[in-house]
N, C-alpha and C. Protein backbone atom coordinates (compact mmCIF):
# COMPACT_ATOMS: atom_id res chain seq x y z
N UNK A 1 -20.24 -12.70 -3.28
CA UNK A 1 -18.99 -12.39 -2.61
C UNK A 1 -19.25 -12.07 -1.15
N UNK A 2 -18.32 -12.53 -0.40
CA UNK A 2 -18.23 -12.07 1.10
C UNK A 2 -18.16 -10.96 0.87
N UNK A 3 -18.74 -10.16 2.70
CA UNK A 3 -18.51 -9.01 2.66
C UNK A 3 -17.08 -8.66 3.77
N UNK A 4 -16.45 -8.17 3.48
CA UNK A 4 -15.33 -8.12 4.74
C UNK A 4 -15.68 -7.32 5.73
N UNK A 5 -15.06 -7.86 7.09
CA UNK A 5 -15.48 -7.68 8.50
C UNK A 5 -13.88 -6.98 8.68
N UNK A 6 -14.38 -5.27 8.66
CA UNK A 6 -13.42 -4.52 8.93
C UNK A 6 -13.51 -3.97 10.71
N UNK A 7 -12.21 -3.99 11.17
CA UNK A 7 -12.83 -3.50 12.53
C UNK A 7 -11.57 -2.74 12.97
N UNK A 8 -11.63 -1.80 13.69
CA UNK A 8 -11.02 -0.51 14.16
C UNK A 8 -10.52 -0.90 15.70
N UNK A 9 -9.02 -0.44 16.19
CA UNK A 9 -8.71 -0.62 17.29
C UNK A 9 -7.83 0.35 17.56
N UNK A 10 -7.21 0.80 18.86
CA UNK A 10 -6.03 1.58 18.76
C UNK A 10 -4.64 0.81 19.54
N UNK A 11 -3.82 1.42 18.62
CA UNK A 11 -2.65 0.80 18.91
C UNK A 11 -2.18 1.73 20.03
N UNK A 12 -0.95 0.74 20.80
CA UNK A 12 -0.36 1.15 21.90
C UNK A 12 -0.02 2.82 21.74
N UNK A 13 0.37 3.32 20.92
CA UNK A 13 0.33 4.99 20.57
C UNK A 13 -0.58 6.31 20.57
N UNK A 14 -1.84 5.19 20.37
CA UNK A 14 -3.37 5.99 20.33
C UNK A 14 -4.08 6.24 18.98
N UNK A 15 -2.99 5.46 18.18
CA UNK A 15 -3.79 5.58 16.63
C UNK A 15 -4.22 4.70 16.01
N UNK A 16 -5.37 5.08 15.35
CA UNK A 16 -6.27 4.42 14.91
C UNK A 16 -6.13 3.11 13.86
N UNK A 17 -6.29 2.08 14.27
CA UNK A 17 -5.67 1.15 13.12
C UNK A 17 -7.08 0.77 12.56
N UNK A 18 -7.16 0.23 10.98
CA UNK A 18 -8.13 -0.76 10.87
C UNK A 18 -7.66 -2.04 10.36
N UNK A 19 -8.13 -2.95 10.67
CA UNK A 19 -7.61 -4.45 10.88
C UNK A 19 -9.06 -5.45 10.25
N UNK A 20 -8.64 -6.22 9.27
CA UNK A 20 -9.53 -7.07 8.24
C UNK A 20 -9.27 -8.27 9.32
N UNK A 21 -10.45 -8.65 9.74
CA UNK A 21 -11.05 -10.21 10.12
C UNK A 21 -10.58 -10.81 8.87
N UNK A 22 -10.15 -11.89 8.60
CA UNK A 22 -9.66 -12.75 7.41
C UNK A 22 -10.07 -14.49 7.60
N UNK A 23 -10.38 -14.89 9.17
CA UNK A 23 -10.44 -16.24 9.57
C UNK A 23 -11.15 -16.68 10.83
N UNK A 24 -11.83 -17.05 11.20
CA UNK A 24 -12.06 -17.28 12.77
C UNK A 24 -11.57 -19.09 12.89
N UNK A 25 -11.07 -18.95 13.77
CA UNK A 25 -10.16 -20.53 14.00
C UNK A 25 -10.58 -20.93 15.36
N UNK A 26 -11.52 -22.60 15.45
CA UNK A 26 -11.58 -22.98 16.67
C UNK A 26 -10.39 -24.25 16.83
N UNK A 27 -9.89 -23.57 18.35
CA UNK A 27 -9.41 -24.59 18.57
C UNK A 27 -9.84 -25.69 20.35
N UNK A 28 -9.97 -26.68 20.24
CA UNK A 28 -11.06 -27.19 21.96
C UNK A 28 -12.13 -26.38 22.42
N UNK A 29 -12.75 -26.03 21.23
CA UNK A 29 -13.77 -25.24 21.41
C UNK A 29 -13.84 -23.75 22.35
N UNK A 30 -12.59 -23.35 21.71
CA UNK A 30 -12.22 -21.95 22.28
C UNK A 30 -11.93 -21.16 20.82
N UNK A 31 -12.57 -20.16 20.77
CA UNK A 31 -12.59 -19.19 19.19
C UNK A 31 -11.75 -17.96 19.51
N UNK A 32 -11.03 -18.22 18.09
CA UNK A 32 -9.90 -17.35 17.65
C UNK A 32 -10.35 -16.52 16.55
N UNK A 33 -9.53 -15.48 16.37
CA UNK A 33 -9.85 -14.19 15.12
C UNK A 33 -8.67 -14.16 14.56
N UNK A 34 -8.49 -14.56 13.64
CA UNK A 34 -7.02 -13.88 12.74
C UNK A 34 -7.47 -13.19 12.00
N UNK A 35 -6.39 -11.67 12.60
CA UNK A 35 -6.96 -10.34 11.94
C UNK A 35 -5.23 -9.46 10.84
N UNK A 36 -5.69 -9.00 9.99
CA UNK A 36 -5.03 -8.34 9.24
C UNK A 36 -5.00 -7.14 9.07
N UNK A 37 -3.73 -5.91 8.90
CA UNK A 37 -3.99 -4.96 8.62
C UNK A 37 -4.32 -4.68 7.06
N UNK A 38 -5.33 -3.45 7.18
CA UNK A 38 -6.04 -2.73 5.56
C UNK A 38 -4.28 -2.50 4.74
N UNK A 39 -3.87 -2.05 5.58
CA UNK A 39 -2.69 -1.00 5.01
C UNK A 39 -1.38 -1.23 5.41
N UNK A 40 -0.19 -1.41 5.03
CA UNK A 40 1.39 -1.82 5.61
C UNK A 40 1.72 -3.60 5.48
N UNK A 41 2.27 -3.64 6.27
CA UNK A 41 3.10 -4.97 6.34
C UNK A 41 2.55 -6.38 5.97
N UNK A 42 2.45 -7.28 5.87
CA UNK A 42 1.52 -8.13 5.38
C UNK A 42 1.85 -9.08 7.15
N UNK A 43 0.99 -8.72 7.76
CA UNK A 43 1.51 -9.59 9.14
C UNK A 43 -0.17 -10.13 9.51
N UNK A 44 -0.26 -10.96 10.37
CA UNK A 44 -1.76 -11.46 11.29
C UNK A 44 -1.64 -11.63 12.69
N UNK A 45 -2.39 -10.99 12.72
CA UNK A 45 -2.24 -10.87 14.48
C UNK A 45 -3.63 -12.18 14.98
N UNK A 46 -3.36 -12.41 16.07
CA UNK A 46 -4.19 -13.62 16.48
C UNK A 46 -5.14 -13.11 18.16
N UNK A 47 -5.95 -12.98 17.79
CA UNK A 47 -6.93 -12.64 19.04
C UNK A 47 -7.82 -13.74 19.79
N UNK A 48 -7.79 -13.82 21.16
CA UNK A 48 -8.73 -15.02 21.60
C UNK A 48 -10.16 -14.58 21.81
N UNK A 49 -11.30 -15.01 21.38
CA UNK A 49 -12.33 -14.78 21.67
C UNK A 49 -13.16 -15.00 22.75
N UNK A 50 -13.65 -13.92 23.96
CA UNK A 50 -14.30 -14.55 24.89
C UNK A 50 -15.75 -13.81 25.31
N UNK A 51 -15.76 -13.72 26.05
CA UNK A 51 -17.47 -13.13 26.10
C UNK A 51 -17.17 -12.26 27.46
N UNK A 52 -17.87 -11.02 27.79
CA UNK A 52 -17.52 -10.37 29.11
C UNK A 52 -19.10 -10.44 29.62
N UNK A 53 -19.58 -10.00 30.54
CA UNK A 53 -20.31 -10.20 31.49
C UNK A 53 -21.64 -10.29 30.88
N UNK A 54 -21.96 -9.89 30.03
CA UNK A 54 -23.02 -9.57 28.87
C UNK A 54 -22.98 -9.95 28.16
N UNK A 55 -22.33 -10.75 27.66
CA UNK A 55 -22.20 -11.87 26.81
C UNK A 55 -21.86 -11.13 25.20
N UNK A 56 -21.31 -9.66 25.39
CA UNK A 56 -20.60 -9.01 24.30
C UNK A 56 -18.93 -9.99 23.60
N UNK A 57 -18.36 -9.83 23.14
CA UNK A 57 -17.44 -10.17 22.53
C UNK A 57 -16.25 -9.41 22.63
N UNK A 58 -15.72 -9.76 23.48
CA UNK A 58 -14.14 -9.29 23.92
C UNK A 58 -12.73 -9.84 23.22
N UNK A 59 -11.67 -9.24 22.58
CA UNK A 59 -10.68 -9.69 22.07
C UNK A 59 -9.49 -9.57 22.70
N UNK A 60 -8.91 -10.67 23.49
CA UNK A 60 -7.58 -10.98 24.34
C UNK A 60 -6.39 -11.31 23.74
N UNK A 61 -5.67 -10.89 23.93
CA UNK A 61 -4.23 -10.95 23.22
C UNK A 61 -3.83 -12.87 23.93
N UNK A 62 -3.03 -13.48 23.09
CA UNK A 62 -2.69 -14.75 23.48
C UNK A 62 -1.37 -14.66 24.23
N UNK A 63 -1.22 -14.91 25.72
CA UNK A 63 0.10 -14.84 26.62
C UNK A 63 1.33 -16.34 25.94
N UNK A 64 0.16 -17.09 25.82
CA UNK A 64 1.52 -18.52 25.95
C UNK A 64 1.31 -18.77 24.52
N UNK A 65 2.93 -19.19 24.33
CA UNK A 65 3.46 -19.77 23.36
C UNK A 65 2.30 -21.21 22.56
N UNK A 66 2.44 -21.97 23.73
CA UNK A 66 1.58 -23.20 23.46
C UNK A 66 0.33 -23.02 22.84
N UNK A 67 -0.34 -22.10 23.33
CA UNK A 67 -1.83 -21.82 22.45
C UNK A 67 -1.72 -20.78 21.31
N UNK A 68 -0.75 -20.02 21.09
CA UNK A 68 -0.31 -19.90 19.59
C UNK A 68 -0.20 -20.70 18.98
N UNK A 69 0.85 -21.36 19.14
CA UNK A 69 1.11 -22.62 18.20
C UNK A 69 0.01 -23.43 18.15
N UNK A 70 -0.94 -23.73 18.71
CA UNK A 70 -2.50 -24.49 18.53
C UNK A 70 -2.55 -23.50 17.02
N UNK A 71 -3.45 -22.86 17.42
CA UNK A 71 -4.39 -22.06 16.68
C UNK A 71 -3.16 -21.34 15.60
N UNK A 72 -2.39 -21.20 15.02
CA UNK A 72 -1.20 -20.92 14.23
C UNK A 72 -1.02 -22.67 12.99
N UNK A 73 -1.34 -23.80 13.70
CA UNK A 73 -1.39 -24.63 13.21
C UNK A 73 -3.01 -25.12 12.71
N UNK A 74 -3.55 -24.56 13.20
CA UNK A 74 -5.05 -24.99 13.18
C UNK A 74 -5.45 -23.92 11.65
N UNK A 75 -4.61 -22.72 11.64
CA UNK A 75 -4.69 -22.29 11.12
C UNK A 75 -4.12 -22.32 9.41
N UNK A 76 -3.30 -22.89 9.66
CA UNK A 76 -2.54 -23.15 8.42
C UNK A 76 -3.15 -24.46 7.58
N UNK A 77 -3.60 -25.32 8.78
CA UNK A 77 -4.48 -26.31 8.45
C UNK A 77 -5.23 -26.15 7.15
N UNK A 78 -6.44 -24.61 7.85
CA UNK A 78 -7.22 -24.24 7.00
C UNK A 78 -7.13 -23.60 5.70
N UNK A 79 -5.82 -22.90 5.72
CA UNK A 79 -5.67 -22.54 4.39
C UNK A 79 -5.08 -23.73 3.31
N UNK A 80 -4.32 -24.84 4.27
CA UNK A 80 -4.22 -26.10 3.53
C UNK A 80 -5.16 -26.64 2.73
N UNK A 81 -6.00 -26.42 3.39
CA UNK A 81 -7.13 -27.23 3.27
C UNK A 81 -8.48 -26.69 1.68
N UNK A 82 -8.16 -25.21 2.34
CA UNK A 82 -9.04 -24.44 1.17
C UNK A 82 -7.94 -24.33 -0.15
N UNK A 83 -6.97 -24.21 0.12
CA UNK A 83 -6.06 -24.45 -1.20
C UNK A 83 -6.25 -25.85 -2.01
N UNK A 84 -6.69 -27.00 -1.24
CA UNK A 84 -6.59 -28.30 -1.70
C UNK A 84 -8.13 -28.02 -2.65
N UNK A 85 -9.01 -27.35 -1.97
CA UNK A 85 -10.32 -27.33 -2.55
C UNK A 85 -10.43 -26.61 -4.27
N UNK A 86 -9.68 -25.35 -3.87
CA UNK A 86 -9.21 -24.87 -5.00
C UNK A 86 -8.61 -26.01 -6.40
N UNK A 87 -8.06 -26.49 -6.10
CA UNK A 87 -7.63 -27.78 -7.15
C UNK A 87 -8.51 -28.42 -7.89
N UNK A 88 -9.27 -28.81 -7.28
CA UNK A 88 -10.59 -29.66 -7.94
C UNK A 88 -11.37 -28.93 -8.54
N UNK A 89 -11.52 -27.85 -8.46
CA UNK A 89 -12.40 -26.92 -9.28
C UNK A 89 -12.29 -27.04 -11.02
């Protein structure tokens, strides 16, 4: 079994959320995180992945519409896709 990639952030309020990694999605060779909360609403938030000066791993909120919808479709793709796999089993 996977192990899940839990990771901690704070929300605009100052409290502590934790948020389940569930997917990493490339799209033109630019990497995405679709992340989930542990606890509440069943929603996914979508993070862009980039690198800061040190080549650490920084998570950017997505401004435009257009590259949501990339990676929102890229994404659904994949669960298309692993659902289809599921079948043949």
């Amino acid at each position: 079994m996977e192990e899940r990639q839990i990771m901690k952030f704070k929300d605009e309020d100052g409290n502590l959320v934790e948020l389940e990694a569930v997917a990493r999605v490339y799209v033109s060779e630019q990497e995405y995180l679709i992340l989930a909360p542990l606890e509440g609403p069943e929603e996914e938030f979508v993070f862009r992945v980039d690198a800061d000066e040190t080549g650490q791993e920084v998570y950017n909120s997505i401004e435009s519409d257009a590259e949501f919808l990339a990676v929102k479709k890229e994404y659904s793709r994949l669960l298309y896709d692993a659902g289809k796999g599921d079948d043949n089993e």
